[in-house]
N, C-alpha and C. Protein backbone atom coordinates (compact mmCIF):
# COMPACT_ATOMS: atom_id res chain seq x y z
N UNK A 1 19.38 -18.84 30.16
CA UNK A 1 18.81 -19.22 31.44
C UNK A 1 18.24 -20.63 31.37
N UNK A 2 18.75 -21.41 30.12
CA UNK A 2 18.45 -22.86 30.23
C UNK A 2 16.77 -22.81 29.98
N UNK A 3 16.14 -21.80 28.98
CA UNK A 3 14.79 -22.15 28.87
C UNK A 3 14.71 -22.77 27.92
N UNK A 4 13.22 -24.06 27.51
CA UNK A 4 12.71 -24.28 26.56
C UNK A 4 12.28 -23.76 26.14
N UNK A 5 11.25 -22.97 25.97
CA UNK A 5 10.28 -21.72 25.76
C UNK A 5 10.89 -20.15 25.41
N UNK A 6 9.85 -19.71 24.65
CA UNK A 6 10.47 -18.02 23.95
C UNK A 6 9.29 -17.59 25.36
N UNK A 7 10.22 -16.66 26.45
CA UNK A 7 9.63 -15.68 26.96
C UNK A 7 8.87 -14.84 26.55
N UNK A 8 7.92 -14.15 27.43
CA UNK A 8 7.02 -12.77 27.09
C UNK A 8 8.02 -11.80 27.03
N UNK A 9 9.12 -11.57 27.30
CA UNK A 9 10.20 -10.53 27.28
C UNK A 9 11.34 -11.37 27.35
N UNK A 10 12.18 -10.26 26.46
CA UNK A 10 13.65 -11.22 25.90
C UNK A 10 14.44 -11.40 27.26
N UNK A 11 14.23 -10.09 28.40
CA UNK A 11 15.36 -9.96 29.49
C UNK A 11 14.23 -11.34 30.04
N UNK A 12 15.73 -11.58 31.49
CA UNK A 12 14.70 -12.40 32.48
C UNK A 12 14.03 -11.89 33.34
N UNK A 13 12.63 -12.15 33.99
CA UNK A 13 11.80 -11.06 34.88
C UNK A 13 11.35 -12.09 35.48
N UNK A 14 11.44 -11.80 36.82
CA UNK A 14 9.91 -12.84 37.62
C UNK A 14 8.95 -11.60 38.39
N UNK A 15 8.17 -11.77 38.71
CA UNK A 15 6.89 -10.58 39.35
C UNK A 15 6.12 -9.98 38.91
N UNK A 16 5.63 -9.27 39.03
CA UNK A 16 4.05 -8.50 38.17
C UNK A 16 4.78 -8.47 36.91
N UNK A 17 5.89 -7.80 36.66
CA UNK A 17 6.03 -7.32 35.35
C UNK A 17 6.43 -8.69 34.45
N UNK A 18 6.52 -9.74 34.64
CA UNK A 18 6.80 -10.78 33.73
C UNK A 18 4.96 -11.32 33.99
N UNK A 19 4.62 -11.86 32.73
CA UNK A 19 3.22 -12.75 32.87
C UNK A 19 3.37 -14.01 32.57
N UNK A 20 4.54 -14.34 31.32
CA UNK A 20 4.50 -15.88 31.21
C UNK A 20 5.95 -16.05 30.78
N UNK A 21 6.59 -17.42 31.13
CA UNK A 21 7.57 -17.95 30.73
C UNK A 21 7.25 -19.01 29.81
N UNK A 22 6.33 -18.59 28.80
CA UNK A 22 5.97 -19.85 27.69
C UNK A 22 5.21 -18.77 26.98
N UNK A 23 5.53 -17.93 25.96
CA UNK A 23 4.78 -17.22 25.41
C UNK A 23 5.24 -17.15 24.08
N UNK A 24 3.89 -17.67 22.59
CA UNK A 24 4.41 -17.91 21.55
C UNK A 24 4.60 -17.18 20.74
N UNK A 25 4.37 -15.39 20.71
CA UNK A 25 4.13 -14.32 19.93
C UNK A 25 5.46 -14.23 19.16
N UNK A 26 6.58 -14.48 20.38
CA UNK A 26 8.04 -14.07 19.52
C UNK A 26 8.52 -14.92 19.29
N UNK A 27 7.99 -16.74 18.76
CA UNK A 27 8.39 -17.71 18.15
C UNK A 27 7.70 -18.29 17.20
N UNK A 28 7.17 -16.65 16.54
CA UNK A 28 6.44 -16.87 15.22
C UNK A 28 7.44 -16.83 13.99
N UNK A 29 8.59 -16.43 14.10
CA UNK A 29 9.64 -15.82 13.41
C UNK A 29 9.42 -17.11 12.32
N UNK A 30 9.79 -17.93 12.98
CA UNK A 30 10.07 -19.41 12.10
C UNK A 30 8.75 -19.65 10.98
N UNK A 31 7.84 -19.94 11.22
CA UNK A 31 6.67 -19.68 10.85
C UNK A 31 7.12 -18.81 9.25
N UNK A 32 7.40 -17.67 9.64
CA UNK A 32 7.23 -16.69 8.61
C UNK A 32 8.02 -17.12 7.38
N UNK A 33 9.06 -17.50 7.73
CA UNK A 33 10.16 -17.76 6.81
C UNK A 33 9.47 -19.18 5.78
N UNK A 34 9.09 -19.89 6.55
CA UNK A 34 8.34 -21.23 5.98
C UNK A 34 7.53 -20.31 4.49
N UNK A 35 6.71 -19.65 5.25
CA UNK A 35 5.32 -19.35 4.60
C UNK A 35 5.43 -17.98 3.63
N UNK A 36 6.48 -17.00 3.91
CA UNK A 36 6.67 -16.26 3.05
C UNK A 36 8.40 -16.23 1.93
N UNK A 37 9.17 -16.43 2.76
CA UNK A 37 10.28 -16.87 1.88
C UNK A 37 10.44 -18.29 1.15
N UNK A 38 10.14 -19.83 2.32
CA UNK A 38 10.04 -20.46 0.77
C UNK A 38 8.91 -20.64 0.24
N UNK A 39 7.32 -20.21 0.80
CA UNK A 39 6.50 -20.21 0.12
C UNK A 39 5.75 -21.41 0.57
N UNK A 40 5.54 -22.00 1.61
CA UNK A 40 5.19 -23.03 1.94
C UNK A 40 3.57 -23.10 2.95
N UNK A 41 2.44 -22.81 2.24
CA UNK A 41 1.07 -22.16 3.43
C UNK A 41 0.35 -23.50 3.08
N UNK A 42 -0.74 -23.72 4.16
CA UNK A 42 -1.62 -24.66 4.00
C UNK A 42 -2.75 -24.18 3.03
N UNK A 43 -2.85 -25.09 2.17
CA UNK A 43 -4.14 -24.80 1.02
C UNK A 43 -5.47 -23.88 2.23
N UNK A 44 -5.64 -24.79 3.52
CA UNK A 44 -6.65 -23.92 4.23
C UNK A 44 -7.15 -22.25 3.80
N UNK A 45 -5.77 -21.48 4.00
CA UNK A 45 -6.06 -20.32 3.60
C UNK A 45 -6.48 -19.92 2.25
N UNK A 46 -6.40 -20.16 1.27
CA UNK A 46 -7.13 -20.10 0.30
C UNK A 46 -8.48 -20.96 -0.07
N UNK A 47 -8.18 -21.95 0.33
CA UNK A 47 -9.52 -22.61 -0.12
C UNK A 47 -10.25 -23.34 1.02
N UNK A 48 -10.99 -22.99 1.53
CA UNK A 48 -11.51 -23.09 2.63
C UNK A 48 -12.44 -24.91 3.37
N UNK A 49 -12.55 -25.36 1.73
CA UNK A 49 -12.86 -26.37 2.14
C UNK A 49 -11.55 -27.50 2.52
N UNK A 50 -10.57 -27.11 2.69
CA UNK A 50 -9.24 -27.86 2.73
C UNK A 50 -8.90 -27.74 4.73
N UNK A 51 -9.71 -27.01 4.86
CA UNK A 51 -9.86 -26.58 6.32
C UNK A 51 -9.23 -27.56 7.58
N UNK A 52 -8.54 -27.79 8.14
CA UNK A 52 -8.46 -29.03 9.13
C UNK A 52 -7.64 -30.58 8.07
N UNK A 53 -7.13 -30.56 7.08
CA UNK A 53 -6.92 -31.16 6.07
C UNK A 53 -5.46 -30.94 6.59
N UNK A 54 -4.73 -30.59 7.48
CA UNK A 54 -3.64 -30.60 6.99
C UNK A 54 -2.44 -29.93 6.06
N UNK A 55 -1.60 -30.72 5.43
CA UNK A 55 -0.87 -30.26 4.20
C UNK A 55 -1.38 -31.18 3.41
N UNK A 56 -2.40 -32.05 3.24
CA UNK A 56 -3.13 -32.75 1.81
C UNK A 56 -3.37 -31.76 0.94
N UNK A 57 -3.35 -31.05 1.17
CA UNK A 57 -2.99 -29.87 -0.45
C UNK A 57 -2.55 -28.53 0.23
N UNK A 58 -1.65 -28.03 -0.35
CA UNK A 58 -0.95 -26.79 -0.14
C UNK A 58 -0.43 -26.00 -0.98
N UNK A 59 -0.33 -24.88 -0.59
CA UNK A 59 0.45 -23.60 -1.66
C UNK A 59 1.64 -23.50 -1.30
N UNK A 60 2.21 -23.53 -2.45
CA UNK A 60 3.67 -22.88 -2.42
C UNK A 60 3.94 -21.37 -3.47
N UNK A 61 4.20 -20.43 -2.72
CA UNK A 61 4.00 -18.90 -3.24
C UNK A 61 4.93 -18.04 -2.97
N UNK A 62 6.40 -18.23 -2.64
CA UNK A 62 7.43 -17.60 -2.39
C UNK A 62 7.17 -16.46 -2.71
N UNK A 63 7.00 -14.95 -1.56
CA UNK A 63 7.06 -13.88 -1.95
C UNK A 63 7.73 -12.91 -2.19
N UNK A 64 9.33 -13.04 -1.85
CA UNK A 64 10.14 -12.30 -1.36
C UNK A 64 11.46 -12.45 -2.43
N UNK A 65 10.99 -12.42 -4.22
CA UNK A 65 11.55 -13.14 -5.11
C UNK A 65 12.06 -12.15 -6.01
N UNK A 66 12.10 -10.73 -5.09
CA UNK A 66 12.34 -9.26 -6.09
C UNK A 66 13.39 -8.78 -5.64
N UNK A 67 13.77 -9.18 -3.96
CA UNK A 67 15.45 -8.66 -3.66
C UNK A 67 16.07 -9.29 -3.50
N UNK A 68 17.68 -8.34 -4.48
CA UNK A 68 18.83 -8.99 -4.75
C UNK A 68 19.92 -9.75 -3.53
N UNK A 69 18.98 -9.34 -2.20
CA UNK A 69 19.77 -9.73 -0.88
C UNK A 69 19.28 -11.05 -1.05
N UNK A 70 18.24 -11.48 -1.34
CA UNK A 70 17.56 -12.87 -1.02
C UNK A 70 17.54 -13.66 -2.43
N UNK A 71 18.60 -14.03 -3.09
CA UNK A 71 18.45 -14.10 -4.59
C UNK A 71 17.99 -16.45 -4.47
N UNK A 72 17.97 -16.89 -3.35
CA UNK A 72 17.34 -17.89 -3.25
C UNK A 72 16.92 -18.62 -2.18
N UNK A 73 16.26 -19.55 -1.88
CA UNK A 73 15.83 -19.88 -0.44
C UNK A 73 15.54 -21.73 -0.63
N UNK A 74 15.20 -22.27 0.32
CA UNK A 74 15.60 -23.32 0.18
C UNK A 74 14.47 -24.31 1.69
N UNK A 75 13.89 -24.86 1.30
CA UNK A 75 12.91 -25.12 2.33
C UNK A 75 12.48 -27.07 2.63
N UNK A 76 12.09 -27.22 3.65
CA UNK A 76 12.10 -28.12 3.67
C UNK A 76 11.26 -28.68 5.23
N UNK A 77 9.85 -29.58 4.81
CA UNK A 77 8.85 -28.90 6.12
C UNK A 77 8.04 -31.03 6.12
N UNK A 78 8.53 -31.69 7.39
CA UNK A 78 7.72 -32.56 7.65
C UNK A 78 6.45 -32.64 8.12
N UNK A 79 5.25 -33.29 7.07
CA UNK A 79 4.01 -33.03 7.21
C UNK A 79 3.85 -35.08 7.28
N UNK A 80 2.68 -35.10 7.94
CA UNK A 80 2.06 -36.60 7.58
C UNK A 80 2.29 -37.07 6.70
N UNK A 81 1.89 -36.74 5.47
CA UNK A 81 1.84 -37.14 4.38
C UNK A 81 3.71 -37.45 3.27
N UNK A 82 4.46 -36.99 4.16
CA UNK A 82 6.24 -36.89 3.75
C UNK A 82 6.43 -35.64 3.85
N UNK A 83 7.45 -35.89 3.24
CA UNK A 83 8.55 -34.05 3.16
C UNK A 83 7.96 -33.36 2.24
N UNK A 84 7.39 -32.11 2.35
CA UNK A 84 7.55 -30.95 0.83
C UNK A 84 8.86 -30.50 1.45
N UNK A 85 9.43 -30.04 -0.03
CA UNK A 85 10.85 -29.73 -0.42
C UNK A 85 10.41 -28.45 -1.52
N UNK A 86 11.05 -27.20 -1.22
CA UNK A 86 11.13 -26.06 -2.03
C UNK A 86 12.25 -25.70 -2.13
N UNK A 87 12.96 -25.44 -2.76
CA UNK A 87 13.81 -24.49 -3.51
C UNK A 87 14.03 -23.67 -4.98
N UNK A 88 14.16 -22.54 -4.53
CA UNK A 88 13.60 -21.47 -5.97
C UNK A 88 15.23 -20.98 -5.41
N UNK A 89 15.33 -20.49 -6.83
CA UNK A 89 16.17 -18.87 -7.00
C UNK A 89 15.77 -18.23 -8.57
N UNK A 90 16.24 -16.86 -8.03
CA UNK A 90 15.73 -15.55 -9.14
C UNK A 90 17.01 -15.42 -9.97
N UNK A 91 16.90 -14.78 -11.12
CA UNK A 91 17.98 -13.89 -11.07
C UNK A 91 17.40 -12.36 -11.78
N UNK A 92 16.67 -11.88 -11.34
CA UNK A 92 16.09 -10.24 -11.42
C UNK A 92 16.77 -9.38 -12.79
N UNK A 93 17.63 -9.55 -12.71
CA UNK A 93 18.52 -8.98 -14.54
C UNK A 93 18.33 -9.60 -15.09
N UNK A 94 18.41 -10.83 -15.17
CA UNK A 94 17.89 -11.62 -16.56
C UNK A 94 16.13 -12.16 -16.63
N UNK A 95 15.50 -11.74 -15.47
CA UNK A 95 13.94 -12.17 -15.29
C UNK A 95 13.60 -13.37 -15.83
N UNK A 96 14.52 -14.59 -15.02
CA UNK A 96 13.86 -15.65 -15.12
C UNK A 96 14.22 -16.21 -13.34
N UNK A 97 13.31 -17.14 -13.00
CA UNK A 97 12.94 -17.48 -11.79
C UNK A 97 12.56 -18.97 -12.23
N UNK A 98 13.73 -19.89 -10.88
CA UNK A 98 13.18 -21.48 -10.74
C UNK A 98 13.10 -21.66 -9.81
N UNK A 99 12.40 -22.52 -9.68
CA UNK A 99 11.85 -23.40 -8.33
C UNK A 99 11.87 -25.01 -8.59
N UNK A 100 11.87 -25.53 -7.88
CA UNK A 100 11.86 -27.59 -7.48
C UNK A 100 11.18 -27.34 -6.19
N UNK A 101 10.34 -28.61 -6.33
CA UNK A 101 8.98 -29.04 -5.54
C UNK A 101 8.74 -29.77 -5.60
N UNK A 102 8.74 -30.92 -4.01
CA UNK A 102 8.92 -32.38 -3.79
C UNK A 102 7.23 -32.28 -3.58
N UNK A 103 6.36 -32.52 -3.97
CA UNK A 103 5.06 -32.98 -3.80
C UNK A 103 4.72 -34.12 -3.24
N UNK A 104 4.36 -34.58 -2.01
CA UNK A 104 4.29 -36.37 -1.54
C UNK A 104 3.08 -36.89 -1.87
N UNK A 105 3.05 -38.27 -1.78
CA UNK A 105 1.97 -38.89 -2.45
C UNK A 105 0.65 -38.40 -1.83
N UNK A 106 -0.31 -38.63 -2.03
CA UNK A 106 -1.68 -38.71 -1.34
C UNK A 106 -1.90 -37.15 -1.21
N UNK A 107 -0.98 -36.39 -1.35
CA UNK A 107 -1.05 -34.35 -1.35
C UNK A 107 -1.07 -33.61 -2.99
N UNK A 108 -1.82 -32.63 -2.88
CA UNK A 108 -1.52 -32.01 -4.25
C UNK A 108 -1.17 -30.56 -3.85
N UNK A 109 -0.44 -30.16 -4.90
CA UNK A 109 -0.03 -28.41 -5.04
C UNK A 109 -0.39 -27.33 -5.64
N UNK A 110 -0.74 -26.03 -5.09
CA UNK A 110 -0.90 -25.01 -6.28
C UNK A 110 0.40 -24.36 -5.95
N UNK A 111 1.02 -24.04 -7.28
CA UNK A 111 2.43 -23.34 -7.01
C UNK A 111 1.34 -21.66 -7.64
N UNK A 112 2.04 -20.98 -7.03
CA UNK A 112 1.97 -19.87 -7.51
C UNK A 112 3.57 -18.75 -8.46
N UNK A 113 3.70 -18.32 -9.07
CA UNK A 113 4.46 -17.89 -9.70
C UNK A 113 4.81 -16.47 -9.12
N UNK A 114 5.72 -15.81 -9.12
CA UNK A 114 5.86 -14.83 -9.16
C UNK A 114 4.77 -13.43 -9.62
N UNK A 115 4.59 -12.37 -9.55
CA UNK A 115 3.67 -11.67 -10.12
C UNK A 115 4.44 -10.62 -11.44
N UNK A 116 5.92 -10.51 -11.10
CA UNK A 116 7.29 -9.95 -12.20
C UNK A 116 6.95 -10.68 -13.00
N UNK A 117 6.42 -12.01 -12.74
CA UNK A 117 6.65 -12.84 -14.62
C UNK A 117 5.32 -12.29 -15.02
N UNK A 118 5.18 -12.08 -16.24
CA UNK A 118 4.00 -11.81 -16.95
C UNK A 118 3.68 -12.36 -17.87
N UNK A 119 2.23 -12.85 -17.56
CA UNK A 119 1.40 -13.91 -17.91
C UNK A 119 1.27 -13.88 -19.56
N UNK A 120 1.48 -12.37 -20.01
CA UNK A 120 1.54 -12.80 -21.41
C UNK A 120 2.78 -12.91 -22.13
N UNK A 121 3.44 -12.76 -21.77
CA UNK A 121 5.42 -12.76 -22.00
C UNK A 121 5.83 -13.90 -21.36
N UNK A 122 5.33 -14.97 -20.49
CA UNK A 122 6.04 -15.89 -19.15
C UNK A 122 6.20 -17.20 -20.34
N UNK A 123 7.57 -17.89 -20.30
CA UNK A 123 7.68 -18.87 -20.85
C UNK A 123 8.28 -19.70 -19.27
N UNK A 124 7.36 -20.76 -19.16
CA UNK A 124 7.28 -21.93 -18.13
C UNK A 124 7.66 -23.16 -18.50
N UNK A 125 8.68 -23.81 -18.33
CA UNK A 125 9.21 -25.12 -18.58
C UNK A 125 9.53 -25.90 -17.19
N UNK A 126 8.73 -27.39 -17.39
CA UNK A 126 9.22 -28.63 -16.47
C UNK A 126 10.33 -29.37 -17.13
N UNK A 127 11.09 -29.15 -16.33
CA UNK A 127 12.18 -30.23 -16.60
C UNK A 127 13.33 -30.08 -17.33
N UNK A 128 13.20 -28.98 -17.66
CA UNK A 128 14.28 -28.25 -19.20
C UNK A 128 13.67 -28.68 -19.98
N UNK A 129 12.12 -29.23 -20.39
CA UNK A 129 12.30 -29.50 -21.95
C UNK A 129 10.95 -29.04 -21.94
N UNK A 130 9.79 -29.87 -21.15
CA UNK A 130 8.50 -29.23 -21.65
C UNK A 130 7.90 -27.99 -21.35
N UNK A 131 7.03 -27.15 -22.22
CA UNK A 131 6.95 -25.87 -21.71
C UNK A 131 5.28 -26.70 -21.66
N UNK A 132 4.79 -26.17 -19.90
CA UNK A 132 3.81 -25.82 -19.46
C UNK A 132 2.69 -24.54 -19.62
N UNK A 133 3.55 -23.16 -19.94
CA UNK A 133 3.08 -21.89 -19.81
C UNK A 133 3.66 -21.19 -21.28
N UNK A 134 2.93 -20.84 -22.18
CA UNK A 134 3.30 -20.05 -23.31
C UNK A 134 2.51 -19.04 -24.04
N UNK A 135 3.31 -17.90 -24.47
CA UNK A 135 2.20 -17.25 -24.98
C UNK A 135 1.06 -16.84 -24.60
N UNK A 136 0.82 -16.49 -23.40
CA UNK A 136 -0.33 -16.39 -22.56
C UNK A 136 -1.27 -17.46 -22.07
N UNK A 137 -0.89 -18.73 -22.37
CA UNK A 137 -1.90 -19.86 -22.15
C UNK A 137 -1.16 -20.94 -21.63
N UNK A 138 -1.95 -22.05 -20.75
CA UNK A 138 -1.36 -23.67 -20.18
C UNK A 138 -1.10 -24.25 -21.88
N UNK A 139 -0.07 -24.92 -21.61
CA UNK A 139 -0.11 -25.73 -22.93
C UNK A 139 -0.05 -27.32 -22.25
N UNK A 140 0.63 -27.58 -21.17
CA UNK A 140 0.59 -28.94 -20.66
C UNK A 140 1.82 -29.22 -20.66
N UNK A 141 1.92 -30.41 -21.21
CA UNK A 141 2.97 -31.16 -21.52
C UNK A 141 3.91 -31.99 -20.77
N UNK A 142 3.41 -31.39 -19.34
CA UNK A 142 3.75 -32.73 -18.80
C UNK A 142 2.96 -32.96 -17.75
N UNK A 143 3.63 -34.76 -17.43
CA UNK A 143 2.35 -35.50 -16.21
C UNK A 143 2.36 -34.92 -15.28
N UNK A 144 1.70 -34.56 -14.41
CA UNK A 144 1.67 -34.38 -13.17
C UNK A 144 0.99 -32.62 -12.88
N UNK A 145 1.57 -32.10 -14.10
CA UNK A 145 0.93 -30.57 -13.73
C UNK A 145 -0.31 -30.73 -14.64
N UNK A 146 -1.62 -30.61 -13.52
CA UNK A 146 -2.74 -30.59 -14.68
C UNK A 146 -3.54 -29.22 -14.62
N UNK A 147 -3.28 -28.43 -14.16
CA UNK A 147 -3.75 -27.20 -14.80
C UNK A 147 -3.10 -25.93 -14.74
N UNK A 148 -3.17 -24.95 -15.66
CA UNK A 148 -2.34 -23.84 -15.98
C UNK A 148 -3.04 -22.33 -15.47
N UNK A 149 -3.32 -21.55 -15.42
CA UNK A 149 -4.24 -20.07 -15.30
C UNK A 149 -3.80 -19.17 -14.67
N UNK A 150 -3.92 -18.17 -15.24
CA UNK A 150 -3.98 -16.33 -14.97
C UNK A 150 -4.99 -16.21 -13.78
N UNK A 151 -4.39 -16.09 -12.38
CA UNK A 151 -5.24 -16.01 -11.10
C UNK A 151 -5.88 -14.33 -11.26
N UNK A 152 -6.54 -14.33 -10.64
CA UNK A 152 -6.90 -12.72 -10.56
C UNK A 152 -5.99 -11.78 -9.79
N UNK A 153 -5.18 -12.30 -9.14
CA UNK A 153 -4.13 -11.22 -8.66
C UNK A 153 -3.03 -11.26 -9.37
N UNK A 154 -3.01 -11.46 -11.31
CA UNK A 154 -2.32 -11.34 -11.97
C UNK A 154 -1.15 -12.66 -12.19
N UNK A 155 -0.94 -13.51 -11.21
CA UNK A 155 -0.11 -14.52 -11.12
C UNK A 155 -0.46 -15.34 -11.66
N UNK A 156 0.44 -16.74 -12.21
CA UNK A 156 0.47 -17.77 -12.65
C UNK A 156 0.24 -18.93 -11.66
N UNK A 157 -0.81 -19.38 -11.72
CA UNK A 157 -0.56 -20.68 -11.13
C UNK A 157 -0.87 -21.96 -11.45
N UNK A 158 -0.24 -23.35 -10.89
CA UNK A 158 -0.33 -24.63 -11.47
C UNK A 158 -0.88 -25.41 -10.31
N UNK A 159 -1.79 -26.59 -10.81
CA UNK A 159 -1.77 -27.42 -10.34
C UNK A 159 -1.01 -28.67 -9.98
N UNK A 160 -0.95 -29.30 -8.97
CA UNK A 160 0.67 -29.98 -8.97
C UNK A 160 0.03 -31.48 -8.34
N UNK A 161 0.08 -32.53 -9.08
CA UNK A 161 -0.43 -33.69 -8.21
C UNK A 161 0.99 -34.61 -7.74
N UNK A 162 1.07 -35.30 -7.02
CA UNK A 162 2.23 -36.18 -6.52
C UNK A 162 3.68 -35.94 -7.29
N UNK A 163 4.81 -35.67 -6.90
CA UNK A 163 5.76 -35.65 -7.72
C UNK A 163 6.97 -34.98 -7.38
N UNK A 164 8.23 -35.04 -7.88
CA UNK A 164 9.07 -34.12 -8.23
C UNK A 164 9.37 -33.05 -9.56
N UNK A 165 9.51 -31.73 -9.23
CA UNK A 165 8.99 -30.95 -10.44
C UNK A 165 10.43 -29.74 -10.30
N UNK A 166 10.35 -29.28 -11.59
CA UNK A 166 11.66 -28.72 -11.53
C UNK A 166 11.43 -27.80 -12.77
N UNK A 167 10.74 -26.12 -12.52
CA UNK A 167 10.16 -25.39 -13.31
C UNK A 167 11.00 -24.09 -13.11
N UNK A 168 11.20 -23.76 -14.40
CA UNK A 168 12.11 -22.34 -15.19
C UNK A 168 11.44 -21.65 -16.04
N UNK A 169 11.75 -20.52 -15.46
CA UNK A 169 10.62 -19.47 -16.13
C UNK A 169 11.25 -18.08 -16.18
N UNK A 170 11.29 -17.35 -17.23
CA UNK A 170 11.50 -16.07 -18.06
C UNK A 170 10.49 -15.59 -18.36
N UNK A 171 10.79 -14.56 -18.51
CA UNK A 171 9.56 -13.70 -19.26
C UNK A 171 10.54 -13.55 -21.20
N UNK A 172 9.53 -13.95 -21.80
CA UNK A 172 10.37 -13.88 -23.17
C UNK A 172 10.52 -12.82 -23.91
């Protein structure tokens, strides 16, 4: 019917029973995919002083990294600050999981890991060569990720300052 707008109802209606021809409930869809398949939320929700900030720091937490229908996803979201860029894939039989993450300047990242990898078995490598995550502990090793830790909801997560990053991870 030539609309811009997601209707209050999919049919077309005009009269009592229609209320708006601009209604955003059922053009949340998009939204979701951002924030739960590639993992892409504003730091806001977790850390509260990041509030009104934008994407100057954000999580990336892909949740949807256990079915074999969805074995990768691929994201890509203009903020002020440049492009974040996500793309992960799993492969669930062999339990290792990667991801790449365009970080833009002046923004930082917490990636979150999977909760399948386990924190004391998880071997974490940037780049194919340095391992970040071993043996239950951050080891480092490379620039840009400066911190490593066992979150309390069992997950791995990193700190991520400016960069391109390109992390592979097994459980060993």
């Amino acid at each position: 019917m030539n609309s811009t707008t997601v209707w209050e109802h999919w049919e077309y209606m005009n009269g009592p029973g229609m209320n708006s021809h601009n209604h955003p409930a059922l053009a949340s869809v998009g939204s979701w995919f951002f924030r739960w398949i590639g993992g892409v939320r504003l730091a806001d929700e977790t850390e509260p002083s990041m509030y009104g900030q934008g994407y100057r720091a954000f999580l990336v937490a892909p949740d949807v990294t256990t079915d074999p229908r969805l074995p990768a996803a691929n994201v890509s979201l203009s903020t002020m600050y440049g492009h974040i860029r996500v793309a992960w894939a799993t492969a669930t039989q062999s339990s290792s999981f990667s991801i790449r993450i365009s970080v833009p300047m002046g923004t930082e990242a917490q990636l979150q890991l999977p909760q399948w990898l386990s924190a004391s078995r998880a071997l974490v490598v940037e780049g194919f060569s340095a391992a970040v995550w071993e043996r239950g502990a951050f080891v480092g090793g490379t620039a840009g990720v400066i911190d490593g830790r066992l979150g309390g909801n069992g997950k791995l997560w990193f700190t991520l300052l400016p960069g391109d990053y390109s992390f592979h991870s097994r459980n060993a």
